[in-house]
PDB file of N, CA and C in Angstrom:
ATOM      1  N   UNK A   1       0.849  -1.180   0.000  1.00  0.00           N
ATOM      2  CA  UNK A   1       0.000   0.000   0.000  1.00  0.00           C
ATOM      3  C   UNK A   1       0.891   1.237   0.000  1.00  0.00           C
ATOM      4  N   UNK A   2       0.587   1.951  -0.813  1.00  0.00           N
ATOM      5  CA  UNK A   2       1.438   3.324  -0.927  1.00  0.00           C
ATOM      6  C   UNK A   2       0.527   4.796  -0.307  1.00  0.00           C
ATOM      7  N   UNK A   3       0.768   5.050   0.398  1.00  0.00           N
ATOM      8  CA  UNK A   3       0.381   6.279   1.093  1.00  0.00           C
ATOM      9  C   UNK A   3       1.557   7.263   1.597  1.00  0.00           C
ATOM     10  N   UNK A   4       1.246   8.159   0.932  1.00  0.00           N
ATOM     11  CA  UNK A   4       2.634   9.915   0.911  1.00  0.00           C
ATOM     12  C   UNK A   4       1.657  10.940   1.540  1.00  0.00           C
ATOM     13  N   UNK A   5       2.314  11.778   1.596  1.00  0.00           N
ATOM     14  CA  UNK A   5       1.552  13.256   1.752  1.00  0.00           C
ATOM     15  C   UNK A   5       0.878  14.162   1.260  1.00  0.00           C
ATOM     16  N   UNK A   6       0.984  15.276   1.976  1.00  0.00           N
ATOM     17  CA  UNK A   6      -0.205  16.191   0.813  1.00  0.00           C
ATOM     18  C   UNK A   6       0.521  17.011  -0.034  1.00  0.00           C
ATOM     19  N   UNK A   7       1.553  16.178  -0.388  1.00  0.00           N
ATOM     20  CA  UNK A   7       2.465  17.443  -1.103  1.00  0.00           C
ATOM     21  C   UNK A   7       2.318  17.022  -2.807  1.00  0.00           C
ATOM     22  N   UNK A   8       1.458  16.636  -3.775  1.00  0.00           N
ATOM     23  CA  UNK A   8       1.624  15.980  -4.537  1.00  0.00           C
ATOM     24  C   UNK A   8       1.553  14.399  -5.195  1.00  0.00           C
ATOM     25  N   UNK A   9       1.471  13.964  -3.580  1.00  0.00           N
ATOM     26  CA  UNK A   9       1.631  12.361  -3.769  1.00  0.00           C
ATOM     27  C   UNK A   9       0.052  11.808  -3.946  1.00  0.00           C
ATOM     28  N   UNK A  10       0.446  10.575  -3.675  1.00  0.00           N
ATOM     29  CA  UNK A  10      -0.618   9.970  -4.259  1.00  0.00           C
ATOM     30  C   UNK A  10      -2.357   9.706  -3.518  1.00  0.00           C
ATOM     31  N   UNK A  11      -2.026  10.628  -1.795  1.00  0.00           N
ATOM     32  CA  UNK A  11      -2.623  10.848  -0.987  1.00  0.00           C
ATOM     33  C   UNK A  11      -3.296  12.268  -1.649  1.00  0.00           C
ATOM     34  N   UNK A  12      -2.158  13.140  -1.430  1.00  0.00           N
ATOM     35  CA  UNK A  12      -2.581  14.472  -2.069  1.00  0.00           C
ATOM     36  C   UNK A  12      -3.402  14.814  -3.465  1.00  0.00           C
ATOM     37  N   UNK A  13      -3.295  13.813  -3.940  1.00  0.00           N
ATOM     38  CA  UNK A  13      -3.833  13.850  -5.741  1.00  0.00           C
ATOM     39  C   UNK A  13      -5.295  13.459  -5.318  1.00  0.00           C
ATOM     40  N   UNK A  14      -5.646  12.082  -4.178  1.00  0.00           N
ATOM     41  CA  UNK A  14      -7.036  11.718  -4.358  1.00  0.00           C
ATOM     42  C   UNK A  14      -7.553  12.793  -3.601  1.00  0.00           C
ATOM     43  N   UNK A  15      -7.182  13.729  -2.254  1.00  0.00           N
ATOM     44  CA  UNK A  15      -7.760  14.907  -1.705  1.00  0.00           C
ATOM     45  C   UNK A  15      -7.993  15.842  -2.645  1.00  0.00           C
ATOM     46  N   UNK A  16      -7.379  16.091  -3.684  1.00  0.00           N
ATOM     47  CA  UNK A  16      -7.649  17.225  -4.519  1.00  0.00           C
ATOM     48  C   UNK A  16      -8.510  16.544  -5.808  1.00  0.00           C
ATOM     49  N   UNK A  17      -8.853  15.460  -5.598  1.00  0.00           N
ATOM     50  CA  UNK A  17      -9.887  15.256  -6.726  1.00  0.00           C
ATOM     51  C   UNK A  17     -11.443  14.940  -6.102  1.00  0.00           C
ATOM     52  N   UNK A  18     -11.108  15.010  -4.818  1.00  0.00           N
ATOM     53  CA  UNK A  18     -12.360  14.874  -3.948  1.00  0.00           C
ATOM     54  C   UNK A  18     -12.824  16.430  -3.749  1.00  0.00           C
ATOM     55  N   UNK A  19     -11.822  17.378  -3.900  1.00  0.00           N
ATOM     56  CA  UNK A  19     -12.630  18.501  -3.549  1.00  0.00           C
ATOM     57  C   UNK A  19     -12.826  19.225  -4.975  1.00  0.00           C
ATOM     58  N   UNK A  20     -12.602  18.395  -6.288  1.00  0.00           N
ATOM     59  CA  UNK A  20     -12.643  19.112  -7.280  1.00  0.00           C
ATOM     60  C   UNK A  20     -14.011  18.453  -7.604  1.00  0.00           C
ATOM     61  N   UNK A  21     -14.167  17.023  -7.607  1.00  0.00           N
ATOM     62  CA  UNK A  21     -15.645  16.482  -7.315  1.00  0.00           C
ATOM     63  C   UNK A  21     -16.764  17.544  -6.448  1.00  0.00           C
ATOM     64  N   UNK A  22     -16.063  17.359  -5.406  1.00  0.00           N
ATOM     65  CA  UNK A  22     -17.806  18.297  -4.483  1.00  0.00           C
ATOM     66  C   UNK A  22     -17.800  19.396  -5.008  1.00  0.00           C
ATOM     67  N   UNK A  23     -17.027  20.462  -5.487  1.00  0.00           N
ATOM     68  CA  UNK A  23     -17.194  21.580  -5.872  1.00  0.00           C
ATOM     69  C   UNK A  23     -17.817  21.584  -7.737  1.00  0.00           C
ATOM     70  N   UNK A  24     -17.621  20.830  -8.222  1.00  0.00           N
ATOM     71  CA  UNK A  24     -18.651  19.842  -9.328  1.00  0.00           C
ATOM     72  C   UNK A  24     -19.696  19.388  -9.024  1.00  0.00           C
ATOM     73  N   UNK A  25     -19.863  18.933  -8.186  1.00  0.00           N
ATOM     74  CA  UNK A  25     -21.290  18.476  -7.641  1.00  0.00           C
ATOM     75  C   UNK A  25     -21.996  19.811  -7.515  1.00  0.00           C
ATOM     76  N   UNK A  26     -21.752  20.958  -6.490  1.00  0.00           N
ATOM     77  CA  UNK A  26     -22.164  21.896  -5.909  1.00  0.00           C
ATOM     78  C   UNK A  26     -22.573  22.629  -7.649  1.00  0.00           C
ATOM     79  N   UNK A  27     -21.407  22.721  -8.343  1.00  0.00           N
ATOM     80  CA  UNK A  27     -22.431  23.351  -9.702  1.00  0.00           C
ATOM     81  C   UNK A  27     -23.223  22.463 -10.101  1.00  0.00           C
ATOM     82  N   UNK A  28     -23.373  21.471 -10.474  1.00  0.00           N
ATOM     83  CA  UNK A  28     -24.284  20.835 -10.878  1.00  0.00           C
ATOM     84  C   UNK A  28     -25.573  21.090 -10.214  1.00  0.00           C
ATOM     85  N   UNK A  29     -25.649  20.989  -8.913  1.00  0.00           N
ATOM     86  CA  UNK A  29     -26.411  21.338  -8.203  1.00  0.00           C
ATOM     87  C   UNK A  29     -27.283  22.907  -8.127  1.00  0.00           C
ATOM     88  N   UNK A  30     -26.133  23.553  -8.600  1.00  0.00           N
ATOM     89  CA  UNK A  30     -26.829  25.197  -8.584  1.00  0.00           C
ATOM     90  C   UNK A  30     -27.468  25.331  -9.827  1.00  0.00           C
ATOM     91  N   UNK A  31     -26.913  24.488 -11.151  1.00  0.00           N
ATOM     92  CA  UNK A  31     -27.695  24.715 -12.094  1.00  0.00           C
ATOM     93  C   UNK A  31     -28.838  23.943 -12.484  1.00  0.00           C
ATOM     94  N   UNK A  32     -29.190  22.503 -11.408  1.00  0.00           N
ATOM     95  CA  UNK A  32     -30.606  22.205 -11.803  1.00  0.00           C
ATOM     96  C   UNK A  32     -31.258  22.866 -10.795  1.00  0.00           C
ATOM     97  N   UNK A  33     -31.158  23.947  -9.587  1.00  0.00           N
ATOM     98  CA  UNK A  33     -31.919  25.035  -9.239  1.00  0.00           C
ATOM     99  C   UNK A  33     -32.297  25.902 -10.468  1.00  0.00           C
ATOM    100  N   UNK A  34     -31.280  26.085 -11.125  1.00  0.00           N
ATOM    101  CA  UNK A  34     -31.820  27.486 -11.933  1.00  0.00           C
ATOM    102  C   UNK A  34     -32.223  26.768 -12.739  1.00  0.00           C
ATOM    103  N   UNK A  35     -32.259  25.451 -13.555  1.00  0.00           N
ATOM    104  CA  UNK A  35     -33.148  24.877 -14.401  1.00  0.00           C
ATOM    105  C   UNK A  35     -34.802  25.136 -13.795  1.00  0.00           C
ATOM    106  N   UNK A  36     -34.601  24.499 -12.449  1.00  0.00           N
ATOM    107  CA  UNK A  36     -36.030  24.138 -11.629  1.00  0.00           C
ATOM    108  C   UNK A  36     -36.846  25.910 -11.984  1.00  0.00           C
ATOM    109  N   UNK A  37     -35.952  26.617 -11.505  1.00  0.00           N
ATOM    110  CA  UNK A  37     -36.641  27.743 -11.264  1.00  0.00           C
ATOM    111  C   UNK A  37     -37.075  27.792 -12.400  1.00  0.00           C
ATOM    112  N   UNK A  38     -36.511  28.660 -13.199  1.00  0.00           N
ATOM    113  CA  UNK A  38     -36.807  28.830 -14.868  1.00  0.00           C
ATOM    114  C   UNK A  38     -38.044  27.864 -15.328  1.00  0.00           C
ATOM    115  N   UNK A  39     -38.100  26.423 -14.892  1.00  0.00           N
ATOM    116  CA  UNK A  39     -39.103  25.773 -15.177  1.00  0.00           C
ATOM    117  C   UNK A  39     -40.290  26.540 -14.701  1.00  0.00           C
ATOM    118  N   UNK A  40     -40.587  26.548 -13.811  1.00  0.00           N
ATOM    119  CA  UNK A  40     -41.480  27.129 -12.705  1.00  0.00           C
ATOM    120  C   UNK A  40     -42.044  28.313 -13.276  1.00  0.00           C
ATOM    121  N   UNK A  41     -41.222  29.392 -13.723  1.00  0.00           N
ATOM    122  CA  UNK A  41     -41.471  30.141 -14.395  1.00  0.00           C
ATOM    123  C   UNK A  41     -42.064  30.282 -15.539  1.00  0.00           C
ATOM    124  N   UNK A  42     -41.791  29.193 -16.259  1.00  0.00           N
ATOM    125  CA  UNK A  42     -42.415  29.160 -17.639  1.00  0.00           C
ATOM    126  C   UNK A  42     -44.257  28.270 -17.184  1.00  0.00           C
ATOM    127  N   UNK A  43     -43.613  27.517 -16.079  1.00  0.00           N
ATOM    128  CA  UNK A  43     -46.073  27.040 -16.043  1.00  0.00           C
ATOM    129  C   UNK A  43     -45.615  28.101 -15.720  1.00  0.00           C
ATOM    130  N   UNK A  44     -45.965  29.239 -14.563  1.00  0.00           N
ATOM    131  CA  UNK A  44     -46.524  29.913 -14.610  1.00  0.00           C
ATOM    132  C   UNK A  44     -47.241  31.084 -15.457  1.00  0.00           C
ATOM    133  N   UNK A  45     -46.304  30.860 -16.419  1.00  0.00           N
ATOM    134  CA  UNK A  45     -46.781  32.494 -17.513  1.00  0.00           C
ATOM    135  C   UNK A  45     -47.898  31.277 -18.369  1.00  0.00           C
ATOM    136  N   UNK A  46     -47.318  29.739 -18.640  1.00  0.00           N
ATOM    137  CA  UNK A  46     -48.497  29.221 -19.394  1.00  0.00           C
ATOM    138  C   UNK A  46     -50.011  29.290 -18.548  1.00  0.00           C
ATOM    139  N   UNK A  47     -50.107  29.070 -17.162  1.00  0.00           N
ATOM    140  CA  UNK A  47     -50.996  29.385 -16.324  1.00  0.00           C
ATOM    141  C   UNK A  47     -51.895  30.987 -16.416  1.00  0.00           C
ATOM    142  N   UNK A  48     -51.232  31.780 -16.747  1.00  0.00           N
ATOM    143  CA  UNK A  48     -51.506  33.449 -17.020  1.00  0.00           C
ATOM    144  C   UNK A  48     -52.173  32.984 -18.240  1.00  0.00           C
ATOM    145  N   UNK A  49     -51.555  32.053 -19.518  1.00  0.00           N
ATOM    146  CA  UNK A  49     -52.006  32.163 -20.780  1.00  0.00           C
ATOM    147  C   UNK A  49     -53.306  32.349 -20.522  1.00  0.00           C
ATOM    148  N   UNK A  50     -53.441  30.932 -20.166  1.00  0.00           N
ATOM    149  CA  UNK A  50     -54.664  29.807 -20.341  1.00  0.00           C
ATOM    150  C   UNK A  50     -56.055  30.677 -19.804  1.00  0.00           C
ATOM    151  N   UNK A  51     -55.487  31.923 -18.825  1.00  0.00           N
ATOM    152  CA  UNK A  51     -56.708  32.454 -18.198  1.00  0.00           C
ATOM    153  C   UNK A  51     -57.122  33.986 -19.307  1.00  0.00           C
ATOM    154  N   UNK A  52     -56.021  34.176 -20.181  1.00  0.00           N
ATOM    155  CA  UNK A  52     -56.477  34.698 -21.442  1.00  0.00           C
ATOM    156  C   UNK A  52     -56.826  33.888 -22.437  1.00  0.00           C
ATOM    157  N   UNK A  53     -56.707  33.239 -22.769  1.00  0.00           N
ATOM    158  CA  UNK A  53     -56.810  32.270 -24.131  1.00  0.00           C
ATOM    159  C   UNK A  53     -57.842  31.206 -23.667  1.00  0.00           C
ATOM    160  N   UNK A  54     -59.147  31.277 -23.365  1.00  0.00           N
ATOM    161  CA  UNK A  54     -59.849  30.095 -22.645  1.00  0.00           C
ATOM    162  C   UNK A  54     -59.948  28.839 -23.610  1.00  0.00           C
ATOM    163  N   UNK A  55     -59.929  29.134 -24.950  1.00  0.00           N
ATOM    164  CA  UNK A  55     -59.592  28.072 -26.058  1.00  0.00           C
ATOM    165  C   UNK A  55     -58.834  27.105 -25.905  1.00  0.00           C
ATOM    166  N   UNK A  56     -57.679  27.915 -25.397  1.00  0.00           N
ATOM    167  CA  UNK A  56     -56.452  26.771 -25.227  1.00  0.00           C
ATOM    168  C   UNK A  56     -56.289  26.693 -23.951  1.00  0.00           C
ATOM    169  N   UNK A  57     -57.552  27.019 -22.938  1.00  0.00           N
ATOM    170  CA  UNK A  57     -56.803  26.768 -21.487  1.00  0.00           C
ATOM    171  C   UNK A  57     -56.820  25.440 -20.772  1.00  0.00           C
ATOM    172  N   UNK A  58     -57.114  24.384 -21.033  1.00  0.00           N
ATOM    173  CA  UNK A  58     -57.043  23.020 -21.085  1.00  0.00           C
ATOM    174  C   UNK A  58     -55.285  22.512 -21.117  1.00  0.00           C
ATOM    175  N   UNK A  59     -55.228  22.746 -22.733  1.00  0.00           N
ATOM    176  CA  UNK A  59     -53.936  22.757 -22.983  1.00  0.00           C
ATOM    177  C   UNK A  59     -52.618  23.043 -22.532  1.00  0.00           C
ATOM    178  N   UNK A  60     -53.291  24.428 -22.117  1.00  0.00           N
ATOM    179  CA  UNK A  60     -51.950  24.931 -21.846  1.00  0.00           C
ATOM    180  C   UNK A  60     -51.682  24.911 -20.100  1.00  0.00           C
ATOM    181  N   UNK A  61     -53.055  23.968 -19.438  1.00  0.00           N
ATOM    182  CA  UNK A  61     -53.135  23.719 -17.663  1.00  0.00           C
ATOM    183  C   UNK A  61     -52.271  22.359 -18.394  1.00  0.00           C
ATOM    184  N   UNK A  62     -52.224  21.476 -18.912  1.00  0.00           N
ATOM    185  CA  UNK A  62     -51.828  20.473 -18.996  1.00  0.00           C
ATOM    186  C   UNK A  62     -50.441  20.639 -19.239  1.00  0.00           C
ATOM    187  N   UNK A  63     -49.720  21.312 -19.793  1.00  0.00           N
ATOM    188  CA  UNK A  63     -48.669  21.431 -20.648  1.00  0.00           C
ATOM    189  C   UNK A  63     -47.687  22.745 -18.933  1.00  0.00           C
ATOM    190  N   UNK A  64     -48.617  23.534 -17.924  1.00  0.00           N
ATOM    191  CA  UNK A  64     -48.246  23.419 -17.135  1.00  0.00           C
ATOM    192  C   UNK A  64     -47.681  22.554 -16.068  1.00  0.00           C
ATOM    193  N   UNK A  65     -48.916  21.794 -15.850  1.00  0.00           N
ATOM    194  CA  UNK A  65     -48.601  21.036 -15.302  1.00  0.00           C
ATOM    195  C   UNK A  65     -47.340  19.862 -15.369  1.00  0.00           C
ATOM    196  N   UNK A  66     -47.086  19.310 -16.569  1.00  0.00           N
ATOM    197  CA  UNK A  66     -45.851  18.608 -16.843  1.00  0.00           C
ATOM    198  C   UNK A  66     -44.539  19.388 -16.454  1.00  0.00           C
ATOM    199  N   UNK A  67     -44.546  20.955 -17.005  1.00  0.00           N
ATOM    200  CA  UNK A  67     -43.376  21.523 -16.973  1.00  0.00           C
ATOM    201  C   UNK A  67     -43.129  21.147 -14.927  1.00  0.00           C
ATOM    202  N   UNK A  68     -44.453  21.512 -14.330  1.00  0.00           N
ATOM    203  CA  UNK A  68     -44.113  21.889 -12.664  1.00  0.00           C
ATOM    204  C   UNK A  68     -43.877  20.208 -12.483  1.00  0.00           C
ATOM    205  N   UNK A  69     -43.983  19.225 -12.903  1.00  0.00           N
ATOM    206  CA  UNK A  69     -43.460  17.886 -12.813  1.00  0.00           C
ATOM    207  C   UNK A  69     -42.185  18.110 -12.976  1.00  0.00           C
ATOM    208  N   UNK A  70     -41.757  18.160 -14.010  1.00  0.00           N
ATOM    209  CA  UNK A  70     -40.034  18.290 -14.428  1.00  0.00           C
ATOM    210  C   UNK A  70     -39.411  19.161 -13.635  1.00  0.00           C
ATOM    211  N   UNK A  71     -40.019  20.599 -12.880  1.00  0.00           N
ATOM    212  CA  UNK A  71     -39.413  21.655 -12.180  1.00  0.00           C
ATOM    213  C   UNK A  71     -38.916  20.614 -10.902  1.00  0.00           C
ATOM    214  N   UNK A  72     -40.049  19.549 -10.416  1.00  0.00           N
ATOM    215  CA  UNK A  72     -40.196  18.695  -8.894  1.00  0.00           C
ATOM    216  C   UNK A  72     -38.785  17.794  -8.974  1.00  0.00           C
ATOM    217  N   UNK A  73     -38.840  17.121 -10.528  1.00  0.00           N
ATOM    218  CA  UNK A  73     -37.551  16.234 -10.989  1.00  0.00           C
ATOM    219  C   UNK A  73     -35.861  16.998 -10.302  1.00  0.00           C
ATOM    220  N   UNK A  74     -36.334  18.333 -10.972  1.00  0.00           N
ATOM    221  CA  UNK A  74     -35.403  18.863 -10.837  1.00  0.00           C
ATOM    222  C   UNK A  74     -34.515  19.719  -9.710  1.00  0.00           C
ATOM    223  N   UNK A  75     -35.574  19.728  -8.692  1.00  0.00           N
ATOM    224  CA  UNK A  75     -35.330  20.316  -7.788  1.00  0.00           C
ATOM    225  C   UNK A  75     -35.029  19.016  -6.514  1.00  0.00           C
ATOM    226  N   UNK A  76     -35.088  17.859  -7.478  1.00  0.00           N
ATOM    227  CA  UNK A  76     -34.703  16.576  -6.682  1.00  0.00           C
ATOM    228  C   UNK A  76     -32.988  16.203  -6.871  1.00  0.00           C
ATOM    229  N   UNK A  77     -33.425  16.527  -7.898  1.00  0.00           N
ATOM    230  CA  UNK A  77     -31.531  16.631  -9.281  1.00  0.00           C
ATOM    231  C   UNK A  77     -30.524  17.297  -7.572  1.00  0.00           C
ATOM    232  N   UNK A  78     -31.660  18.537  -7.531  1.00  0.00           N
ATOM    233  CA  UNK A  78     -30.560  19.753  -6.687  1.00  0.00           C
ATOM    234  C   UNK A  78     -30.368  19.527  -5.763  1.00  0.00           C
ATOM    235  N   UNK A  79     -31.436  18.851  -4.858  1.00  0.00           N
ATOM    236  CA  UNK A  79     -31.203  17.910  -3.860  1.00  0.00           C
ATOM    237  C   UNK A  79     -29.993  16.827  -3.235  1.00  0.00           C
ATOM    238  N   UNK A  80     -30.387  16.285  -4.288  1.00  0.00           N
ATOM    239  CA  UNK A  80     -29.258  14.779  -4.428  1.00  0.00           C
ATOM    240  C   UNK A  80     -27.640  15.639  -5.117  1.00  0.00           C
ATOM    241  N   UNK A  81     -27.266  16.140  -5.588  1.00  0.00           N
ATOM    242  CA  UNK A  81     -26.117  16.667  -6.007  1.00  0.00           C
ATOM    243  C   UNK A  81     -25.720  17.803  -4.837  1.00  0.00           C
ATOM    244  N   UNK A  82     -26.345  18.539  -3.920  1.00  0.00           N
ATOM    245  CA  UNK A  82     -26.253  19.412  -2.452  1.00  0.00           C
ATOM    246  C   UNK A  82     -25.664  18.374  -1.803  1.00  0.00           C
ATOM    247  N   UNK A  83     -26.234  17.127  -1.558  1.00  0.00           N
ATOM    248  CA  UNK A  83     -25.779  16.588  -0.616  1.00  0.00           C
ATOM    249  C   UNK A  83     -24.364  15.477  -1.046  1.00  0.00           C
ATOM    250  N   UNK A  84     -23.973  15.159  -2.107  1.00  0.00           N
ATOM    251  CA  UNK A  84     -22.967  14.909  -2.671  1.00  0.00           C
ATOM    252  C   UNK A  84     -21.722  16.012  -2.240  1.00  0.00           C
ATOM    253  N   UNK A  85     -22.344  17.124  -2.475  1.00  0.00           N
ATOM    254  CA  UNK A  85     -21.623  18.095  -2.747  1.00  0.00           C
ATOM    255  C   UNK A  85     -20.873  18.650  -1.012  1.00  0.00           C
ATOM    256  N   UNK A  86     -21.892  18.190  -0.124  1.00  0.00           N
ATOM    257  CA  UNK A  86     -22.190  18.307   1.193  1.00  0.00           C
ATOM    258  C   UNK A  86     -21.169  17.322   1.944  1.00  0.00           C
ATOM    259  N   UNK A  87     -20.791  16.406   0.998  1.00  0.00           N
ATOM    260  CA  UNK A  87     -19.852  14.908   1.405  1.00  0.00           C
ATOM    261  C   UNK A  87     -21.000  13.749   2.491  1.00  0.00           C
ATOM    262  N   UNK A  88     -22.671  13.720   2.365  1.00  0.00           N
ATOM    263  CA  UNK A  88     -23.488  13.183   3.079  1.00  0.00           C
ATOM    264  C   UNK A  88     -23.878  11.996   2.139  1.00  0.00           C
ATOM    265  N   UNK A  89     -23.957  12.145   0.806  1.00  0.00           N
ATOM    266  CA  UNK A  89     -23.936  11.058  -0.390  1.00  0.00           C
ATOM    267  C   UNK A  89     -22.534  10.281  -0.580  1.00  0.00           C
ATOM    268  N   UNK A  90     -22.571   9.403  -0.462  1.00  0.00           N
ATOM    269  CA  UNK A  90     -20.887   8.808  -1.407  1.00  0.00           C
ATOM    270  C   UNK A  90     -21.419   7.554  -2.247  1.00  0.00           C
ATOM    271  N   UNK A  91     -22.428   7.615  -2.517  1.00  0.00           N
ATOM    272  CA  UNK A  91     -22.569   6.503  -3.809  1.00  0.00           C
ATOM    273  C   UNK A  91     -21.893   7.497  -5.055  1.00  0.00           C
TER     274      UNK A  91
END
C-alpha cells in the first residue's frame, strides 16, 4: 500500500480530486436550481395564458402542469447533487 503526503503524492492527488468532485457536484447542483426555477417560471406564464386564451386553457393547464413535474424532478436533481456536494452522499 502506498500512502505519501499532501504534497503531490498519491494521498494528495485523491484529496484534490475529492474537492474538485464536491465543488462539481455543488455546480451541478446550482444549475438544476436554476433549471427548476426557470421551469417554474415558464407554467406559470403558461398558467396566465390559459386564463387569457380560454380556447387553449385546457392545454396549456396540462402542458403546465408537466413543466411543474419536471421543475419537482429537478429540484430533486438539486437535492441529491447538495448533498454529494455536502460529502453526506458517497454513492
Amino acid at each position: 500500500m502506498t500512502v505519501f503526503g499532501q504534497d503531490g503524492s498519491a494521498v494528495g492527488q485523491v484529496e484534490a480530486e475529492m474537492r474538485r468532485a464536491r465543488k462539481l457536484a455543488g455546480d451541478v447542483a446550482a444549475i438544476a436550481g436554476c433549471v427548476a426555477a426557470q421551469v417554474e417560471e415558464l407554467a406559470a406564464m403558461l398558467e396566465r395564458r390559459a386564463d387569457l386564451v380560454p380556447e387553449r386553457a385546457e392545454e396549456l393547464h396540462a402542458r403546465a402542469a408537466r413543466l411543474r413535474e419536471f421543475a419537482r424532478h429537478e429540484h430533486g436533481e438539486e437535492q441529491r447533487w447538495r448533498r454529494v456536494h455536502d460529502g453526506e452522499d458517497r454513492s
